[in-house]
PDB file of N, CA and C in Angstrom:
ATOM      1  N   UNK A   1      24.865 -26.524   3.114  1.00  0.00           N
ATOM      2  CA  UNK A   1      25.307 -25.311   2.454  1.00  0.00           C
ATOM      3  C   UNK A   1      26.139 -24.487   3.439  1.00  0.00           C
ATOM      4  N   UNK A   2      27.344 -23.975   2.655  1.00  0.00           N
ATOM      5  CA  UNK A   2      28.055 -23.177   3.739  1.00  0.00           C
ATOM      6  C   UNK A   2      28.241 -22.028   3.439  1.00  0.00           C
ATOM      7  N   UNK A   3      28.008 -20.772   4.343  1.00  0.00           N
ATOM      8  CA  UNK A   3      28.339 -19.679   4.220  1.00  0.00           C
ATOM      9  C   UNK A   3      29.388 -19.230   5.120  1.00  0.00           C
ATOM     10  N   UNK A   4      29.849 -18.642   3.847  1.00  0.00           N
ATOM     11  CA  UNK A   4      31.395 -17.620   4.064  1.00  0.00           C
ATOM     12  C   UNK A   4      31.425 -16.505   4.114  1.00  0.00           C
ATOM     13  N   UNK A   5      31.455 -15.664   5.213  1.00  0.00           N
ATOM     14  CA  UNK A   5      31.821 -14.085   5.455  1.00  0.00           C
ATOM     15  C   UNK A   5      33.034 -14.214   5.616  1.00  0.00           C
ATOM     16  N   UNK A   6      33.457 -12.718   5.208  1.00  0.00           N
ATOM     17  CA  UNK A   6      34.550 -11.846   5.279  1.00  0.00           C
ATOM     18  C   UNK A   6      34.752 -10.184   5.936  1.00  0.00           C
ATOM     19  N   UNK A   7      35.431 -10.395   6.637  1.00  0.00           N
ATOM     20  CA  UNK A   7      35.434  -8.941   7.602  1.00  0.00           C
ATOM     21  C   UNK A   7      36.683  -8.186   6.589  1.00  0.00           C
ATOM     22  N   UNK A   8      36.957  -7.000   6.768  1.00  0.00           N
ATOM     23  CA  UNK A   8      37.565  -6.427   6.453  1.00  0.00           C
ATOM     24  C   UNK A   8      37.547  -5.455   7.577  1.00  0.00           C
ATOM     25  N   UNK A   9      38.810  -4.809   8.141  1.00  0.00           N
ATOM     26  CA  UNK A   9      39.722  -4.147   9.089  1.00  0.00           C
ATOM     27  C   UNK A   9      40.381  -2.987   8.239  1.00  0.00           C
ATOM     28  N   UNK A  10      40.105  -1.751   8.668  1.00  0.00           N
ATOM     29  CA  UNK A  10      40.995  -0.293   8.172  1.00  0.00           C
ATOM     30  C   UNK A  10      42.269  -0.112   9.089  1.00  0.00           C
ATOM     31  N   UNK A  11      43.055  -0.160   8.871  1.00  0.00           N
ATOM     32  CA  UNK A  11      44.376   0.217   9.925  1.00  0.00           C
ATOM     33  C   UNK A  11      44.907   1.566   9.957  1.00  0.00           C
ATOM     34  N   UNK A  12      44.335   2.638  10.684  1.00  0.00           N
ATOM     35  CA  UNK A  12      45.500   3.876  10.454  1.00  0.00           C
ATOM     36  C   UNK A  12      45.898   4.051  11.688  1.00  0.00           C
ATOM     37  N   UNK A  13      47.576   3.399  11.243  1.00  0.00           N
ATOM     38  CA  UNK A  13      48.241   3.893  12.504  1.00  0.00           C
ATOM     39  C   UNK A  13      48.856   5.374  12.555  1.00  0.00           C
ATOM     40  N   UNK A  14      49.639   5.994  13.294  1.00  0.00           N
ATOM     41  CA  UNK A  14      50.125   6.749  13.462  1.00  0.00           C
ATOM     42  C   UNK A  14      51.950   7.168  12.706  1.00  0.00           C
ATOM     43  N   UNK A  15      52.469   7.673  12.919  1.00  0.00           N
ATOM     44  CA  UNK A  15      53.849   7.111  12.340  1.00  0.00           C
ATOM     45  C   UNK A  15      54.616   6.250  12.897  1.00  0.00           C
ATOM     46  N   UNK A  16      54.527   6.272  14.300  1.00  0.00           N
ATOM     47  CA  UNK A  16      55.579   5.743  15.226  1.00  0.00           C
ATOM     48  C   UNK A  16      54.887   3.829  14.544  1.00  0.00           C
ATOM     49  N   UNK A  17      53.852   4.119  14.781  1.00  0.00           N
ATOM     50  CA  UNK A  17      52.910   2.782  14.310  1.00  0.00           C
ATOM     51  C   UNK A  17      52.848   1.863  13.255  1.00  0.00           C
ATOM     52  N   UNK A  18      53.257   2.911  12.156  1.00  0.00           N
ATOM     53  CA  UNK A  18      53.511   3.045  10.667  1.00  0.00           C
ATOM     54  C   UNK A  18      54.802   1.995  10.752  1.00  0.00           C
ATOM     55  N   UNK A  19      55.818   2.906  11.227  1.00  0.00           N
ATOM     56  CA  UNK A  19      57.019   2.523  11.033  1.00  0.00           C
ATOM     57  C   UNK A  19      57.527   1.436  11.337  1.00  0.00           C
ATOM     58  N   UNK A  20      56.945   0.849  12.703  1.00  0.00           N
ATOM     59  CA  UNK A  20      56.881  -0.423  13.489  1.00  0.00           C
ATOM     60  C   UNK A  20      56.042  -1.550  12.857  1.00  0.00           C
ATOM     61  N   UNK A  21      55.289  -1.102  12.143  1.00  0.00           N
ATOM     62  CA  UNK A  21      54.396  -1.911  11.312  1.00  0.00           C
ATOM     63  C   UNK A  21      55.336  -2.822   9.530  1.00  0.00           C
ATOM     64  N   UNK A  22      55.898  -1.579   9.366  1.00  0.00           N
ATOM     65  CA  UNK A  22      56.787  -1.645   7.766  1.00  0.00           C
ATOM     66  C   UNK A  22      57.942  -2.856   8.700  1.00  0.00           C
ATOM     67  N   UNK A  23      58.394  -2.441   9.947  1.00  0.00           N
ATOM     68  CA  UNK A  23      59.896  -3.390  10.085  1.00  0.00           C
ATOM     69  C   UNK A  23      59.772  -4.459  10.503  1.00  0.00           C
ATOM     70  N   UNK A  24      58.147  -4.829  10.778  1.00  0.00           N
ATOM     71  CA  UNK A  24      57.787  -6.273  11.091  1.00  0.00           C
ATOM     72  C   UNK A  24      57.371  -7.031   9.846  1.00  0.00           C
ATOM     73  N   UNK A  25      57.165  -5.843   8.950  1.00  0.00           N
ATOM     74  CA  UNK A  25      56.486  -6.616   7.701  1.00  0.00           C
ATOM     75  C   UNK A  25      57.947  -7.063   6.880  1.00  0.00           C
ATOM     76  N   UNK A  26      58.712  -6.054   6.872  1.00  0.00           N
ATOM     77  CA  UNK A  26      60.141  -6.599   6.804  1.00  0.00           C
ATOM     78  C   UNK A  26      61.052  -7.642   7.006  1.00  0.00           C
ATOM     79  N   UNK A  27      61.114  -7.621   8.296  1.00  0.00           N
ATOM     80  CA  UNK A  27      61.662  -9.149   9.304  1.00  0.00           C
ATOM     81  C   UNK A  27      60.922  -9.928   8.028  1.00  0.00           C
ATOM     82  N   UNK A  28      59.303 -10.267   8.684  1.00  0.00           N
ATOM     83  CA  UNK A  28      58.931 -11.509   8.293  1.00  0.00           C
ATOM     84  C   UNK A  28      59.088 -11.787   6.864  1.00  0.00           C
ATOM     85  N   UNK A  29      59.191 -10.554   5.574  1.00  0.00           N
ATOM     86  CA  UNK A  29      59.524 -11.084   4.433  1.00  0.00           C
ATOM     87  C   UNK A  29      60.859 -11.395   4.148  1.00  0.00           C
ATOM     88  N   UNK A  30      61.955 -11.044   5.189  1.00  0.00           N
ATOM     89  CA  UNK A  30      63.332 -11.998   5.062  1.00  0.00           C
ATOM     90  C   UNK A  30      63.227 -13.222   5.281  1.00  0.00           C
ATOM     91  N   UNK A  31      62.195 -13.104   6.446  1.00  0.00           N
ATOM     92  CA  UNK A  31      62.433 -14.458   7.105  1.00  0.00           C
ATOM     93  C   UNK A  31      61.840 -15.914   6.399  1.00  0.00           C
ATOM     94  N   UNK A  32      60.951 -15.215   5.557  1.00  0.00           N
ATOM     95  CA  UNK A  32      60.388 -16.132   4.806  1.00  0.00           C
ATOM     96  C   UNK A  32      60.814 -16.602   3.102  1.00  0.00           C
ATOM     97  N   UNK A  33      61.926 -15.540   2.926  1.00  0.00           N
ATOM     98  CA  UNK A  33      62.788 -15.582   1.319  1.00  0.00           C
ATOM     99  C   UNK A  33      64.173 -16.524   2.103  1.00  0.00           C
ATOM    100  N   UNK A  34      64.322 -16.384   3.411  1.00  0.00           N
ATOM    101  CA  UNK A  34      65.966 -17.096   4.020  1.00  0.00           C
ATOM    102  C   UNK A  34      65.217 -18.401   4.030  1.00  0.00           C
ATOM    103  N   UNK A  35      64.496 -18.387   4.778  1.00  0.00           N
ATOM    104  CA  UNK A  35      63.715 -20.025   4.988  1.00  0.00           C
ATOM    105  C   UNK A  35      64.307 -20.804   3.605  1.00  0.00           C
ATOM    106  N   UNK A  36      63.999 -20.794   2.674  1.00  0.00           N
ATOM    107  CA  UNK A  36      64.160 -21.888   1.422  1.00  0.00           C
ATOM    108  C   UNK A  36      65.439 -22.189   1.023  1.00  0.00           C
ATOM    109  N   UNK A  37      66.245 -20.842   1.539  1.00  0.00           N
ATOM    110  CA  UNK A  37      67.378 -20.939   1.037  1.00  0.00           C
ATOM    111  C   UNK A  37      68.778 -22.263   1.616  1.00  0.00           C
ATOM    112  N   UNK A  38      67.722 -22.188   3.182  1.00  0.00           N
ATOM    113  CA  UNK A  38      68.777 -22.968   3.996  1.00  0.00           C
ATOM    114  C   UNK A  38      68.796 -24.420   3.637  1.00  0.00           C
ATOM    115  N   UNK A  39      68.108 -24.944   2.718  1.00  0.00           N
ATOM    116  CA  UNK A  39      67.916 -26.129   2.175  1.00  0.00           C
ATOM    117  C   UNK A  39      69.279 -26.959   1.737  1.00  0.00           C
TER     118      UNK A  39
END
């Protein structure tokens, strides 16, 4: 029998933190809509 936990993490960054946070989440959702395209 296997047991599965799950953690859950609160993130409050700051703004500077915020902001740096949104342009990485950014990048990586280009980077991952360009990926298919280069086919």
């Amino acid at each position: 029998m296997k047991v599965l936990r799950a953690y859950q993490t609160e993130l409050d960054p700051n703004h500077v933190q915020r902001t740096a946070l949104l342009r990485h989440a950014g990048a990586a959702r280009w980077a991952y809509n360009w990926g298919p395209c280069q086919k």
